[in-house]
PDB file of N, CA and C in Angstrom:
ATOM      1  N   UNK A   1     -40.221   5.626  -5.798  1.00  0.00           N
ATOM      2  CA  UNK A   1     -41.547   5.472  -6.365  1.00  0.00           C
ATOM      3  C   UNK A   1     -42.602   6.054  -5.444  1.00  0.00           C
ATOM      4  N   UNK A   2     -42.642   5.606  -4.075  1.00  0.00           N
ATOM      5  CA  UNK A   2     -43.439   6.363  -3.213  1.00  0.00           C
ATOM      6  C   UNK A   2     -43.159   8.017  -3.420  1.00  0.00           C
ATOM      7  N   UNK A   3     -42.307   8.152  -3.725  1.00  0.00           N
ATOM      8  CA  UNK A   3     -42.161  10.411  -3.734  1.00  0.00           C
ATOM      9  C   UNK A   3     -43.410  10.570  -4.631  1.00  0.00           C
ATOM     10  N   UNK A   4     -43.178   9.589  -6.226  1.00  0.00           N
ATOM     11  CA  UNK A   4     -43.755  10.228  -7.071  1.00  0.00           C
ATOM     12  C   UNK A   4     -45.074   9.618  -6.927  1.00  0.00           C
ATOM     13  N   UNK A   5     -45.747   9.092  -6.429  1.00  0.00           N
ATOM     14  CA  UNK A   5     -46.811   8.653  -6.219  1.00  0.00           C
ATOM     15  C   UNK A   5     -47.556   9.369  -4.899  1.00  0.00           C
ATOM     16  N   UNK A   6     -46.827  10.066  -4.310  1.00  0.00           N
ATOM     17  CA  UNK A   6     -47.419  11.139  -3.230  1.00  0.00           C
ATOM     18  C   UNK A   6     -47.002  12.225  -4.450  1.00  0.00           C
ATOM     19  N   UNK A   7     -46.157  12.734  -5.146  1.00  0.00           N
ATOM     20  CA  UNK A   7     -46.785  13.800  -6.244  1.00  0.00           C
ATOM     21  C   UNK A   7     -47.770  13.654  -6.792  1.00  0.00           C
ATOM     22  N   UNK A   8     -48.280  12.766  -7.476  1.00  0.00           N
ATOM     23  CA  UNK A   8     -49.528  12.324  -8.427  1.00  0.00           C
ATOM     24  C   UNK A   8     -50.549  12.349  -7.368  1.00  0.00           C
ATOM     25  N   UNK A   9     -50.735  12.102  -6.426  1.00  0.00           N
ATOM     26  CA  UNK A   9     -51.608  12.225  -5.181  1.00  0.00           C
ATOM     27  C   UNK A   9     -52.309  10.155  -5.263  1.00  0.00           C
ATOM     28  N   UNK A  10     -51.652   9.576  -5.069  1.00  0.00           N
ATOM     29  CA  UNK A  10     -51.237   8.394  -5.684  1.00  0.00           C
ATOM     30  C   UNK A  10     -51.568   7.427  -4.020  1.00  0.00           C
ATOM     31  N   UNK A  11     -52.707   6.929  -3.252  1.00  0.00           N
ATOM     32  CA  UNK A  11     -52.282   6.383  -2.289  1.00  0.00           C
ATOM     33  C   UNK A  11     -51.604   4.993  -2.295  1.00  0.00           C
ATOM     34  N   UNK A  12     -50.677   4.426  -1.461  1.00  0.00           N
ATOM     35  CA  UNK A  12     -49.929   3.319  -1.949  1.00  0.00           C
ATOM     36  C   UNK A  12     -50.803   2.043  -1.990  1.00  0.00           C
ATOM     37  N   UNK A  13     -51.803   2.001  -1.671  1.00  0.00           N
ATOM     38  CA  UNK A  13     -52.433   0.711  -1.561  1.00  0.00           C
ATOM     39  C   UNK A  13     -53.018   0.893  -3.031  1.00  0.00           C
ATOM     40  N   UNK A  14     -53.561   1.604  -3.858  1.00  0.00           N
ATOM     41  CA  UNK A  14     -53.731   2.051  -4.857  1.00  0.00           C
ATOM     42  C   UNK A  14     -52.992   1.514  -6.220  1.00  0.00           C
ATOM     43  N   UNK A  15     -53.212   1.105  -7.570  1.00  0.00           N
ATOM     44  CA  UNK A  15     -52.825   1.329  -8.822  1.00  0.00           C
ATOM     45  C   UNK A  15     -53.075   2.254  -9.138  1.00  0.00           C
ATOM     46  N   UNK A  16     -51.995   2.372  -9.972  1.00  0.00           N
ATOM     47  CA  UNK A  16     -51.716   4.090 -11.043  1.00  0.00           C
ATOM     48  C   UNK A  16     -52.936   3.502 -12.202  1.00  0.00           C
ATOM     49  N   UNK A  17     -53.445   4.935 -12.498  1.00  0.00           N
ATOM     50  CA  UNK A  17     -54.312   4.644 -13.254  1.00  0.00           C
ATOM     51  C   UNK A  17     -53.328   5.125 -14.815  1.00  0.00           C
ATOM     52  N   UNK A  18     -53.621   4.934 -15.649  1.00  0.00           N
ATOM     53  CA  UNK A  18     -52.465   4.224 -17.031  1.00  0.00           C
ATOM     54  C   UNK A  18     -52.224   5.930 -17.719  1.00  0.00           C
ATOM     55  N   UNK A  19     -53.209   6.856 -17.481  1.00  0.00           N
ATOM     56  CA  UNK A  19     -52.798   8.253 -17.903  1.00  0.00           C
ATOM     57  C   UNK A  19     -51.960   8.973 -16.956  1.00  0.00           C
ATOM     58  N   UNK A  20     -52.405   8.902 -15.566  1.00  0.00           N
ATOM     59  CA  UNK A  20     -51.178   9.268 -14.541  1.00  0.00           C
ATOM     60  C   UNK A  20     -49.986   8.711 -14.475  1.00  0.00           C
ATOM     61  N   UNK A  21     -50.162   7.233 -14.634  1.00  0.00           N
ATOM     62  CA  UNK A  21     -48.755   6.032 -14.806  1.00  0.00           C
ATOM     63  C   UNK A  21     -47.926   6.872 -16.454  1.00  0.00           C
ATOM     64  N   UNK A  22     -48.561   6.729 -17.843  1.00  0.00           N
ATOM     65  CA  UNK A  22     -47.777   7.241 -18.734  1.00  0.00           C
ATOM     66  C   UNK A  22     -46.814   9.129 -18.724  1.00  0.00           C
ATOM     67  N   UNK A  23     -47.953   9.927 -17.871  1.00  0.00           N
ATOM     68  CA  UNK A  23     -47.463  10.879 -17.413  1.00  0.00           C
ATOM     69  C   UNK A  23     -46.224  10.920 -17.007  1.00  0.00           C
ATOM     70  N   UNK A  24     -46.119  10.379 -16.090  1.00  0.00           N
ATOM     71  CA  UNK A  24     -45.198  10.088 -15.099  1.00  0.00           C
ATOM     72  C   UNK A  24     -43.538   9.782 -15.616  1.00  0.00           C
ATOM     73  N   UNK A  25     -43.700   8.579 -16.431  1.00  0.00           N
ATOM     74  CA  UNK A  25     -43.017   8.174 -16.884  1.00  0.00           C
ATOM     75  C   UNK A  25     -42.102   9.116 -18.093  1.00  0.00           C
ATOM     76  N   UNK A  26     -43.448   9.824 -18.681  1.00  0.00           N
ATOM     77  CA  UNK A  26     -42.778  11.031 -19.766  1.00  0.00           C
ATOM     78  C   UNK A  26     -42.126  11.856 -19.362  1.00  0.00           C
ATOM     79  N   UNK A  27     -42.170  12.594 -17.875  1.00  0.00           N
ATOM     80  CA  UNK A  27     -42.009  13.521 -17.227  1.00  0.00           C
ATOM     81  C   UNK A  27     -40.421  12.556 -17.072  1.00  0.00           C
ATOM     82  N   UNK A  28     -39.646  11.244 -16.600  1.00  0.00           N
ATOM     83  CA  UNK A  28     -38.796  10.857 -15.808  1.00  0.00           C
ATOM     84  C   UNK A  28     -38.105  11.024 -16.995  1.00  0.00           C
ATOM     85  N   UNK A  29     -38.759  10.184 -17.907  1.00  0.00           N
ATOM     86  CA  UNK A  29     -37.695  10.387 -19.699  1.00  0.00           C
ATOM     87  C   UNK A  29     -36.889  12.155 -19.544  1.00  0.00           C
ATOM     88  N   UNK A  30     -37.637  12.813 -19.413  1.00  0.00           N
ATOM     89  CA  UNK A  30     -37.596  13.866 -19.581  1.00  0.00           C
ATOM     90  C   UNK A  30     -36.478  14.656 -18.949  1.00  0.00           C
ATOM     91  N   UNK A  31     -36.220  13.761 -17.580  1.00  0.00           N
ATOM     92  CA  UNK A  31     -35.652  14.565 -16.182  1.00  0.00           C
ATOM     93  C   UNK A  31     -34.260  13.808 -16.634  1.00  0.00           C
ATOM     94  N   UNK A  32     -34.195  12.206 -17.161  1.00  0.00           N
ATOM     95  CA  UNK A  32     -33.168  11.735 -17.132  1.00  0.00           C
ATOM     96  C   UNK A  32     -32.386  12.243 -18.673  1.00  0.00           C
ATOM     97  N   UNK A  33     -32.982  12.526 -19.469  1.00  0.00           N
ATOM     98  CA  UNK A  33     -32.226  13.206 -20.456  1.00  0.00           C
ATOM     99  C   UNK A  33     -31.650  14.673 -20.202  1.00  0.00           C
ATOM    100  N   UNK A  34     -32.110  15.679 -19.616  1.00  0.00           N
ATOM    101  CA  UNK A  34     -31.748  16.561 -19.250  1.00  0.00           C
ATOM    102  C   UNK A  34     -30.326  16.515 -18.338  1.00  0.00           C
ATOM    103  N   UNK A  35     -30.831  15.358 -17.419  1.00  0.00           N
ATOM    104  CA  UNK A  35     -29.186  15.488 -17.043  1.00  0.00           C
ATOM    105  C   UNK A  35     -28.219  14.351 -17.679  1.00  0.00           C
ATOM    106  N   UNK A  36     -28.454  13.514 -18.178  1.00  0.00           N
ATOM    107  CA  UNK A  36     -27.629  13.226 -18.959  1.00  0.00           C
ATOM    108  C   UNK A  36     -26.876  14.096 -19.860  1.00  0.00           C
ATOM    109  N   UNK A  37     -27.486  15.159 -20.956  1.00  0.00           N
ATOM    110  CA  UNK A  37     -27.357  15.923 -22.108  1.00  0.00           C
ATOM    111  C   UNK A  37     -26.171  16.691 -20.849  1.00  0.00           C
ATOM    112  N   UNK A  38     -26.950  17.388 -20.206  1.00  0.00           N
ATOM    113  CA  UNK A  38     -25.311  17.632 -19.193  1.00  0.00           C
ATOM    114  C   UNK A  38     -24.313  17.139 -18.538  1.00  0.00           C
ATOM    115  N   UNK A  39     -24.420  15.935 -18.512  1.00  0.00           N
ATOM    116  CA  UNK A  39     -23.586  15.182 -18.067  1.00  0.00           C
ATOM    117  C   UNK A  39     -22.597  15.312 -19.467  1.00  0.00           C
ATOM    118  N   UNK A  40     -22.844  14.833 -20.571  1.00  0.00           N
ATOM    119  CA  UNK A  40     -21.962  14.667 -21.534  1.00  0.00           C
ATOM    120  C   UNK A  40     -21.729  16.476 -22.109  1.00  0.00           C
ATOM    121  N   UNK A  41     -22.525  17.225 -22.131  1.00  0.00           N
ATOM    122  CA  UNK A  41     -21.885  18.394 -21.931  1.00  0.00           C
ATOM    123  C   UNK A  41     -20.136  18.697 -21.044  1.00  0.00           C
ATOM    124  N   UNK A  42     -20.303  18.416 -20.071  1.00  0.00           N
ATOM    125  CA  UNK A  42     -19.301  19.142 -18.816  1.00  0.00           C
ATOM    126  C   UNK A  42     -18.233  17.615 -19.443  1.00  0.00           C
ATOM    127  N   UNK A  43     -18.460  16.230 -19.587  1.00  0.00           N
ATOM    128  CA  UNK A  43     -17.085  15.601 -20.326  1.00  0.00           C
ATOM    129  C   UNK A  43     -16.775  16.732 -21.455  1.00  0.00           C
ATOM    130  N   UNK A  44     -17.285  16.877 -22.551  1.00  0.00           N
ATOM    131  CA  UNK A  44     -17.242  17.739 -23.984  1.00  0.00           C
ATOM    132  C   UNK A  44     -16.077  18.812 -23.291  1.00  0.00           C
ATOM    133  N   UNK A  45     -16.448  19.667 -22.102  1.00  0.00           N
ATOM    134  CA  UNK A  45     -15.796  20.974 -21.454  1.00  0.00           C
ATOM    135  C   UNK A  45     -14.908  20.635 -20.930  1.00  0.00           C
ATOM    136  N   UNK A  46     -14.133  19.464 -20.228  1.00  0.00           N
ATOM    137  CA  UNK A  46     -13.596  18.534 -19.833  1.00  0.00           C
ATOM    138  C   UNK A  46     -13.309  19.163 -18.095  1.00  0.00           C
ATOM    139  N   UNK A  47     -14.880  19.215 -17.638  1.00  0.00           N
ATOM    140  CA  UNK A  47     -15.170  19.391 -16.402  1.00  0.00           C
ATOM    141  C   UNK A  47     -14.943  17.859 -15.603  1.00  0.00           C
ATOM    142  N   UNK A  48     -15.896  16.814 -16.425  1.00  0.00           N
ATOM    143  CA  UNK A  48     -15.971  15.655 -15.685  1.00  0.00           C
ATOM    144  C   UNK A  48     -14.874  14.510 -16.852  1.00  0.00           C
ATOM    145  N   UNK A  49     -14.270  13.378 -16.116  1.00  0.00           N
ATOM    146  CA  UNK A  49     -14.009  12.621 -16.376  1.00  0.00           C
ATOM    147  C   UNK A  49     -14.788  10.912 -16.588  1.00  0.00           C
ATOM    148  N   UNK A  50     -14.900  10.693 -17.588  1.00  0.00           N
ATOM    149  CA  UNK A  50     -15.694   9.189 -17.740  1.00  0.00           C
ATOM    150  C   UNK A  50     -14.791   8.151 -17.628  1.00  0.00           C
ATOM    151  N   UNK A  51     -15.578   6.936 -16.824  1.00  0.00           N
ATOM    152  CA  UNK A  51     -14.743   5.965 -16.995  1.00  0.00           C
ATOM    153  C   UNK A  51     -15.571   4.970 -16.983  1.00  0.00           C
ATOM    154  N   UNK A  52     -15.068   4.119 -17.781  1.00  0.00           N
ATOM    155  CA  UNK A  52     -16.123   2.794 -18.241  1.00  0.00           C
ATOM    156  C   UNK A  52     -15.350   1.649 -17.319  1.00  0.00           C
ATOM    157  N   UNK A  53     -16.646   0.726 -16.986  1.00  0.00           N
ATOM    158  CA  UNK A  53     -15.991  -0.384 -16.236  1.00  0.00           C
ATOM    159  C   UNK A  53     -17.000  -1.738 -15.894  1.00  0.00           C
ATOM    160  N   UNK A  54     -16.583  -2.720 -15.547  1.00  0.00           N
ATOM    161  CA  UNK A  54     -18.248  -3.321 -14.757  1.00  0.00           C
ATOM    162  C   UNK A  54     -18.538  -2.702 -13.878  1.00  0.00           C
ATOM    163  N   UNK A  55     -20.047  -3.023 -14.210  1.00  0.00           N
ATOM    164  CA  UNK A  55     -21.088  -2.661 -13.285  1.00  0.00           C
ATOM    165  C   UNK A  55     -21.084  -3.163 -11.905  1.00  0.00           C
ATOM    166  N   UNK A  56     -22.191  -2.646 -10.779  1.00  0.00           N
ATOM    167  CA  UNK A  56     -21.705  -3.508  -9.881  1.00  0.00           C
ATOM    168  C   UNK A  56     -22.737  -4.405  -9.299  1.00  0.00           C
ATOM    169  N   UNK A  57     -23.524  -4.771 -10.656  1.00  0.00           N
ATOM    170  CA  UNK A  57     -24.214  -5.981 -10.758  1.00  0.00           C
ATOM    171  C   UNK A  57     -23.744  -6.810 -11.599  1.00  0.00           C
ATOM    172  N   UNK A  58     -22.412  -6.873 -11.985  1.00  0.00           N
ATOM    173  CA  UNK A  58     -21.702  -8.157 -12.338  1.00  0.00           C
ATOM    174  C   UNK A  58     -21.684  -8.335 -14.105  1.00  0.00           C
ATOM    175  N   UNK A  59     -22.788  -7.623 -14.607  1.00  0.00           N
ATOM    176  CA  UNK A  59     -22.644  -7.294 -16.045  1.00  0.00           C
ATOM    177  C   UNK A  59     -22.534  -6.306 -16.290  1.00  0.00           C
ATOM    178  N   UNK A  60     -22.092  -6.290 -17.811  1.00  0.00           N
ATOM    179  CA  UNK A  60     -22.210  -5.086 -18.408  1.00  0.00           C
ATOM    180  C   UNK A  60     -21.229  -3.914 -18.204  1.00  0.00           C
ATOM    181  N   UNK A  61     -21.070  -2.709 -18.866  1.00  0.00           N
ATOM    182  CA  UNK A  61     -20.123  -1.596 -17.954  1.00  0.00           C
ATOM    183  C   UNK A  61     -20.645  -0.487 -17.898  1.00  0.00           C
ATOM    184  N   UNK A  62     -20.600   0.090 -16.297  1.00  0.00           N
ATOM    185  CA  UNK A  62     -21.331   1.018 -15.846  1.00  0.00           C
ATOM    186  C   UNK A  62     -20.488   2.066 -16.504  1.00  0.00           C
ATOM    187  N   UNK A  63     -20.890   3.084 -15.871  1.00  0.00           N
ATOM    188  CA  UNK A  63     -20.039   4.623 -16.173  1.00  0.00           C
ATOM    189  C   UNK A  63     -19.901   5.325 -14.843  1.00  0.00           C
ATOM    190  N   UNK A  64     -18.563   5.366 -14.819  1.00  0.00           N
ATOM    191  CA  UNK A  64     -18.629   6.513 -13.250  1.00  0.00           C
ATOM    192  C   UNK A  64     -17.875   8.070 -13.676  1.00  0.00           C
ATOM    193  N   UNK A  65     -17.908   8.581 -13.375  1.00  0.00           N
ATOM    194  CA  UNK A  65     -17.942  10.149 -13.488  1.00  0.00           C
ATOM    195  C   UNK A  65     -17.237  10.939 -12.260  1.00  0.00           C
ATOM    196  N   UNK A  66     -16.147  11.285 -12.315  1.00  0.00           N
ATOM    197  CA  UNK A  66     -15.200  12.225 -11.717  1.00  0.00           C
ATOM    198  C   UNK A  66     -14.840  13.821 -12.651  1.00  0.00           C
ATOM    199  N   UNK A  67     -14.626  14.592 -11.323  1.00  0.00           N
ATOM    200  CA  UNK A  67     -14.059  15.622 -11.110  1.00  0.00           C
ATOM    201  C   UNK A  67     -12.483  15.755 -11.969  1.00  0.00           C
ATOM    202  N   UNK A  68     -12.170  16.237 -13.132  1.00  0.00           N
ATOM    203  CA  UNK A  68     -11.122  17.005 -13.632  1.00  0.00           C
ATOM    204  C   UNK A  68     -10.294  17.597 -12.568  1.00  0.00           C
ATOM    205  N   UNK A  69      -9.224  17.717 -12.555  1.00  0.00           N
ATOM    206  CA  UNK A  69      -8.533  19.260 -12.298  1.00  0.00           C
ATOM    207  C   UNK A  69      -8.958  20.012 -12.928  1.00  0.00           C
ATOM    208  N   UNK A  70      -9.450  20.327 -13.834  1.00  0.00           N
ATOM    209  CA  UNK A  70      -9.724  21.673 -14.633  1.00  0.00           C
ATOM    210  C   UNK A  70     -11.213  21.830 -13.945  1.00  0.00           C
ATOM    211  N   UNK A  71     -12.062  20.747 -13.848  1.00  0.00           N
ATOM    212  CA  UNK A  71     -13.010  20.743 -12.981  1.00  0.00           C
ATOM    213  C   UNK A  71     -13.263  21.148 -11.688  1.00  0.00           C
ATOM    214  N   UNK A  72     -12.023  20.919 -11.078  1.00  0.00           N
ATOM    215  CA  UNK A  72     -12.063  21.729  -9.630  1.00  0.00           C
ATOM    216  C   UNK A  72     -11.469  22.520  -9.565  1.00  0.00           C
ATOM    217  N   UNK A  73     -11.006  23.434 -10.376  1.00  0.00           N
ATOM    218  CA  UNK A  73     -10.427  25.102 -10.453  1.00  0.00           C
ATOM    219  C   UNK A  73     -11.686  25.589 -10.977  1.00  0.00           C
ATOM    220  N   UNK A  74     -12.207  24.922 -12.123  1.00  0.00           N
ATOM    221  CA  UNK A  74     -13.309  25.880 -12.390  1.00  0.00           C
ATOM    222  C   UNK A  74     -14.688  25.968 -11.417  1.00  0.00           C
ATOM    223  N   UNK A  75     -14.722  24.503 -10.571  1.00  0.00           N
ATOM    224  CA  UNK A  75     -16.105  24.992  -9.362  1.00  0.00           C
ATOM    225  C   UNK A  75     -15.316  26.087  -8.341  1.00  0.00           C
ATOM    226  N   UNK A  76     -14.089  26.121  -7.721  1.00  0.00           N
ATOM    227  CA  UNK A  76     -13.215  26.746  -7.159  1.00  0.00           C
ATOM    228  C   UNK A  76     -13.345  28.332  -7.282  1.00  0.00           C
ATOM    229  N   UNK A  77     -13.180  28.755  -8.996  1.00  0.00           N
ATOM    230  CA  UNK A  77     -13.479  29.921  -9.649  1.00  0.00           C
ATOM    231  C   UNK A  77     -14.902  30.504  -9.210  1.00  0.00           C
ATOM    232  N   UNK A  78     -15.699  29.732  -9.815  1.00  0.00           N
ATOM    233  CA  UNK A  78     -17.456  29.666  -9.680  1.00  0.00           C
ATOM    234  C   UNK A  78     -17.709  30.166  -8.360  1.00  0.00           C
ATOM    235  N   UNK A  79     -17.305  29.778  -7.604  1.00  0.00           N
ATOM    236  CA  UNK A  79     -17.638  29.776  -6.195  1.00  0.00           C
ATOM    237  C   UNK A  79     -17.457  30.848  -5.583  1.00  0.00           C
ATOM    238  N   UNK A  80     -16.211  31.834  -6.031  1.00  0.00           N
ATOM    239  CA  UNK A  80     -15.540  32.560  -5.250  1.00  0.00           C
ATOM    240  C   UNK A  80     -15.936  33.701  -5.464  1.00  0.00           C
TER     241      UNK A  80
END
């Protein structure tokens, strides 16, 4: 929160004022769908592997995300 509040030019002793605060927030929607939409892209390609499980706040089930074999020939490829 402090990063994005030194972006906004935001001092910490300070409240967000409610057009910089909604900004902000549109912009994160924004950042976290983007990589999500790729995240489930590269499963689709079967770059990454999903796995559902609890969380590790005791509810609910998180999602953790591994590397394929096909995933690490193809960064392997990429790379070279």
């Amino acid at each position: 929160m402090l990063k994005v509040k030194e972006e906004y030019s935001i001092k910490n002793n300070e409240g967000w004022p409610s057009d910089l605060q909604h900004r902000a927030e549109t912009r994160q929607r924004a950042k976290q769908t983007e990589i999500y939409d790729c995240i489930s892209e590269m499963v689709t390609l079967g770059i990454l592997d999903i796995k559902t499980g609890a969380s590790s706040f005791g509810g609910g089930g998180g999602k953790d995300y591994s590397l394929t074999n096909f995933g690490i020939r193809f960064l392997q490829y990429i790379s070279e």
